[in-house]
Protein backbone atom coordinates (compact mmCIF):
# COMPACT_ATOMS: atom_id res chain seq x y z
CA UNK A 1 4.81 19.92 11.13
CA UNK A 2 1.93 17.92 11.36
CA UNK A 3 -0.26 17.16 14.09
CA UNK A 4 1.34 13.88 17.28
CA UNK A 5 -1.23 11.78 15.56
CA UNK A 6 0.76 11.38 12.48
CA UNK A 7 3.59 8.51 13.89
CA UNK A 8 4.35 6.69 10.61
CA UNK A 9 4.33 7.46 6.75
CA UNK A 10 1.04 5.78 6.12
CA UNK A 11 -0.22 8.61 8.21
CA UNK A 12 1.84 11.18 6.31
CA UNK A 13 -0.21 9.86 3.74
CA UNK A 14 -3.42 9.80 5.27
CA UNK A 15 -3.07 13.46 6.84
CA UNK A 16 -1.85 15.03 3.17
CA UNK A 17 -5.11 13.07 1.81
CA UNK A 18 -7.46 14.00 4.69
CA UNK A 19 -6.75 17.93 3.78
CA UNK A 20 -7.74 17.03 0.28
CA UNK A 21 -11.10 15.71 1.05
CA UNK A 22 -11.69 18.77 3.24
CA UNK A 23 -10.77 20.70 0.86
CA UNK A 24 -12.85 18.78 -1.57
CA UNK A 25 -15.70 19.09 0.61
CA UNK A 26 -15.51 23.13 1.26
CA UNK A 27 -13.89 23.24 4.17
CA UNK A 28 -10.32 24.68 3.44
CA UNK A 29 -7.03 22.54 3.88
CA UNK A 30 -6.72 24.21 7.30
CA UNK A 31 -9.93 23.11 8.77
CA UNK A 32 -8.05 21.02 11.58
CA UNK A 33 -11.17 19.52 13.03
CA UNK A 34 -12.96 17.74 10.24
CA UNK A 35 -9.59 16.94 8.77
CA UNK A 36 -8.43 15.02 11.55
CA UNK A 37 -12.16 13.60 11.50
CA UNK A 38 -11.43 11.98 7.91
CA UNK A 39 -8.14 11.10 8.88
CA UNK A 40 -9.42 8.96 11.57
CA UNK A 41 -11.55 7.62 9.07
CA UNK A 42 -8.88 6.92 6.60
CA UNK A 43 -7.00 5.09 9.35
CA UNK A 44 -9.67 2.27 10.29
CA UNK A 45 -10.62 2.19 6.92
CA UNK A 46 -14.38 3.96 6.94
CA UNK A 47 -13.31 5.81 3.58
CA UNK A 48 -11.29 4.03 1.43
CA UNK A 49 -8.98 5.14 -1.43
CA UNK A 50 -11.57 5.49 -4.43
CA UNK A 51 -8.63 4.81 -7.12
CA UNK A 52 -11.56 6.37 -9.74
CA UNK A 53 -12.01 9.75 -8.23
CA UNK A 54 -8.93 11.14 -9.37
CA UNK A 55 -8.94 9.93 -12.76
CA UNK A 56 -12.78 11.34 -13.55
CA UNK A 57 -11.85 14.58 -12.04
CA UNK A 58 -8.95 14.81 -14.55
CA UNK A 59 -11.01 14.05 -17.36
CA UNK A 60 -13.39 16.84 -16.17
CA UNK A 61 -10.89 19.20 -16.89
CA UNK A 62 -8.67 17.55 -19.59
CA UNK A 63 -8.11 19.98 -21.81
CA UNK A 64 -6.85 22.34 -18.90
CA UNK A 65 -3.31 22.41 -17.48
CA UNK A 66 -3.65 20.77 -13.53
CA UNK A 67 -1.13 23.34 -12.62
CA UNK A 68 -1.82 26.69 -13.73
CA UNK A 69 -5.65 26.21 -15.61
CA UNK A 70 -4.46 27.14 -18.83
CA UNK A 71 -6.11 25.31 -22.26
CA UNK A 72 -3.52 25.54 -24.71
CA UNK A 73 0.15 23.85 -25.30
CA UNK A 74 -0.87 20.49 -23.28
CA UNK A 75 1.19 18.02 -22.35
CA UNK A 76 1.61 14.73 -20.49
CA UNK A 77 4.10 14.84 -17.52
CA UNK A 78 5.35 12.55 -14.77
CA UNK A 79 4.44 13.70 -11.59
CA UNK A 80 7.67 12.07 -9.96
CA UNK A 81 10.03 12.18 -12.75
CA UNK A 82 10.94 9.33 -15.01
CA UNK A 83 14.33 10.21 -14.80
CA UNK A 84 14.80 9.86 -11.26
CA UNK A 85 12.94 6.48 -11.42
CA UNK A 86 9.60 7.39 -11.64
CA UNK A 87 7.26 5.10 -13.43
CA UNK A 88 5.21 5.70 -16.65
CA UNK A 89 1.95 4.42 -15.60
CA UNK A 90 -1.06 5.88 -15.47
CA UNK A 91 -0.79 6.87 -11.48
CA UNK A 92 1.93 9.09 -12.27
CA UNK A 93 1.26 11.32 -15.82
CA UNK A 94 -1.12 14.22 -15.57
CA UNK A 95 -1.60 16.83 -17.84
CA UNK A 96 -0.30 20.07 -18.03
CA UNK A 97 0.77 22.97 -20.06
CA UNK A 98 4.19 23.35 -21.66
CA UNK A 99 5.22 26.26 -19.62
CA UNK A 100 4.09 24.22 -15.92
CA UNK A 101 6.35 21.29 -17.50
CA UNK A 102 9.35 23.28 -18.30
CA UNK A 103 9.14 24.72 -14.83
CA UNK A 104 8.45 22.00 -13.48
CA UNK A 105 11.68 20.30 -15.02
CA UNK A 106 12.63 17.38 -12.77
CA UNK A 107 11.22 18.34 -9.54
CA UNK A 108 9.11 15.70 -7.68
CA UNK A 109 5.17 17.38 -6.44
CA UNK A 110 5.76 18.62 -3.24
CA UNK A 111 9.61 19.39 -3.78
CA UNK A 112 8.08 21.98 -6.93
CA UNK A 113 5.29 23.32 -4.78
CA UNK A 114 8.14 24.11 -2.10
CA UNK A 115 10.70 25.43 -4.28
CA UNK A 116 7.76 27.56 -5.97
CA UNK A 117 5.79 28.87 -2.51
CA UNK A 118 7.49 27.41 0.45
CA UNK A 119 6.70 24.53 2.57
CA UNK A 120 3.02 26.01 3.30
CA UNK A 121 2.37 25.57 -0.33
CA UNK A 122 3.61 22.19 -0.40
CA UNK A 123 1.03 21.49 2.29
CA UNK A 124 -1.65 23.41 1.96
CA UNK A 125 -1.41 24.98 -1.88
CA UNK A 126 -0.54 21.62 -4.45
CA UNK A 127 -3.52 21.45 -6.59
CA UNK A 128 -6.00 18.52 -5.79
CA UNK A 129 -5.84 15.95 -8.39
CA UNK A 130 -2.19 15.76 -8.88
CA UNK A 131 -1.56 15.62 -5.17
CA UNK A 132 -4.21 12.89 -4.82
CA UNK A 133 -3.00 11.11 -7.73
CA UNK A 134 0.62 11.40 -6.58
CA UNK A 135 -0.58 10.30 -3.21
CA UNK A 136 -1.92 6.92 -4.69
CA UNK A 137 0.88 6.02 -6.80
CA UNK A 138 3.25 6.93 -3.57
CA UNK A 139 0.73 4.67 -1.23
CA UNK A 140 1.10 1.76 -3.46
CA UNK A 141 5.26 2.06 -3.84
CA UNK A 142 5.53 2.30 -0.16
CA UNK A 143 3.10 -0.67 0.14
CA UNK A 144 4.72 -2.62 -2.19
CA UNK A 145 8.58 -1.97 -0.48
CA UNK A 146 6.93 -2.84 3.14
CA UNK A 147 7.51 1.04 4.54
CA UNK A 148 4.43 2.29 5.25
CA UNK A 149 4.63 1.85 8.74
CA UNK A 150 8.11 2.78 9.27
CA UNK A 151 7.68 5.44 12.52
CA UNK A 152 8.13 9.04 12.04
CA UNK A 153 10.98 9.03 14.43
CA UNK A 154 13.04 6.07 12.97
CA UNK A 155 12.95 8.49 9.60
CA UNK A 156 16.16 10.44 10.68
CA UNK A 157 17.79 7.16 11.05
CA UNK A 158 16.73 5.34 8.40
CA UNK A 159 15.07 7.79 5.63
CA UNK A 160 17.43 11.23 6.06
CA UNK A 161 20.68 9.99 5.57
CA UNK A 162 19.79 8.55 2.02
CA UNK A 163 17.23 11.77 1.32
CA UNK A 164 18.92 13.87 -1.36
CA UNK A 165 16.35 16.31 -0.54
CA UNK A 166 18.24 17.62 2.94
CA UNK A 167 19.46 20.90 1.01
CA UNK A 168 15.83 22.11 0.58
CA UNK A 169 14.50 20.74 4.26
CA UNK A 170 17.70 22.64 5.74
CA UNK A 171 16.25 26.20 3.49
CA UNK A 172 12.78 25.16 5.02
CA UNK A 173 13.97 24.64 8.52
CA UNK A 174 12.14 20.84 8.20
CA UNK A 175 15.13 19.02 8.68
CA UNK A 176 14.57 15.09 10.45
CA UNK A 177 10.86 16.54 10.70
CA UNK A 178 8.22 14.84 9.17
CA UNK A 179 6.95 16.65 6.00
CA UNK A 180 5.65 16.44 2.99
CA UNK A 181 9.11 16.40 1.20
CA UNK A 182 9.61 13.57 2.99
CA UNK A 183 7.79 11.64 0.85
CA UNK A 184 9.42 12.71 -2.04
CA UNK A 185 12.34 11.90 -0.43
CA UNK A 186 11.49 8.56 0.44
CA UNK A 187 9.77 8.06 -3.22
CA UNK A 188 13.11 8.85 -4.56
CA UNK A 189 15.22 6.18 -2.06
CA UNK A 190 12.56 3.35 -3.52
CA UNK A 191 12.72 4.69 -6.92
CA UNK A 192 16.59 4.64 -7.06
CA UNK A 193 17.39 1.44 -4.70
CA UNK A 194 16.50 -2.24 -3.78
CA UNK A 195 14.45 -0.67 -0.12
């Protein structure tokens, strides 16, 4: 669970982010202190989203799979799956290998990276530029469907019951508590309805 400073899903946001500029900057994704320090930041706006950083990173290492590091058998894939509603922009295709893809199958990010190493992975262990590019594209969905500030405790009422991800929170003991599956959970609610 994440710290009492994360109340809404813009922080859920912010936090997940937070852990990838500390990880960015050498400090581990369990470095509590100078995370919360960017996530403050984040918050009242001293760093801003840099919508470029993701996208030169990824061309740094585009003929490597994002997943697994391998160079052979690329591929594009959606990061939330087109055929749950995902879009095909630019926000939401990485590249990886034909194996990670298969694997991967329909799974949304952090609902793979649970499935694959438990909820801990999903927090701590997604690799850095799909979760920040997944993090973007889910930033701007949420912004543009006026939920970002929906409160982490309104989620059970309003978010759970239409989350067809409850089967894997119940496995992970994260049910109606906020996680990073519940913003592929929410993703998939926008995706799939009029929110």
């Amino acid at each position: 669970m994440p710290p009492p400073a994360i109340k809404s899903v813009r922080d859920l946001i912010y936090w997940q982010y937070a852990k990838i500029i500390a990880d960015s900057a050498g400090m581990g994704k369990r470095n509590w202190r100078f995370i919360m320090s960017r996530f403050k930041k984040l918050q009242q706006e001293e760093i801003f989203w840099n919508e470029i950083r993701e996208y030169i990173r990824e061309r740094e290492k585009n003929d490597e799979c994002i997943f697994c590091g391998v160079k052979t058998s690329l591929t594009t894939d959606h990061l939330f799956p087109r055929s749950i509603g995902g879009p095909d922009t630019e926000k939401n295709i990485i590249w990886i290998c034909k194996k990670c893809n298969s694997s991967k199958g329909r799974r949304r990010l952090y609902e793979l990276w649970t499935l694959k190493k438990g909820l801990k992975g999903a927090k701590y262990e997604v690799p850095r530029i799909a979760e920040g590019k997944y993090l973007k594209l889910l930033y701007d969905v949420f912004e543009e469907k006026g939920i970002l500030d929906i409160k982490a405790d309104e989620l059970p009422q309003k978010m759970c019951p239409r989350c067809d991800i409850k089967p894997l929170c119940i496995k992970e003991d994260s049910v109606e508590k906020l996680s990073p599956l519940c913003l592929d959970g929410i993703a998939t609610v926008c995706f799939q309805s009029n929110f």
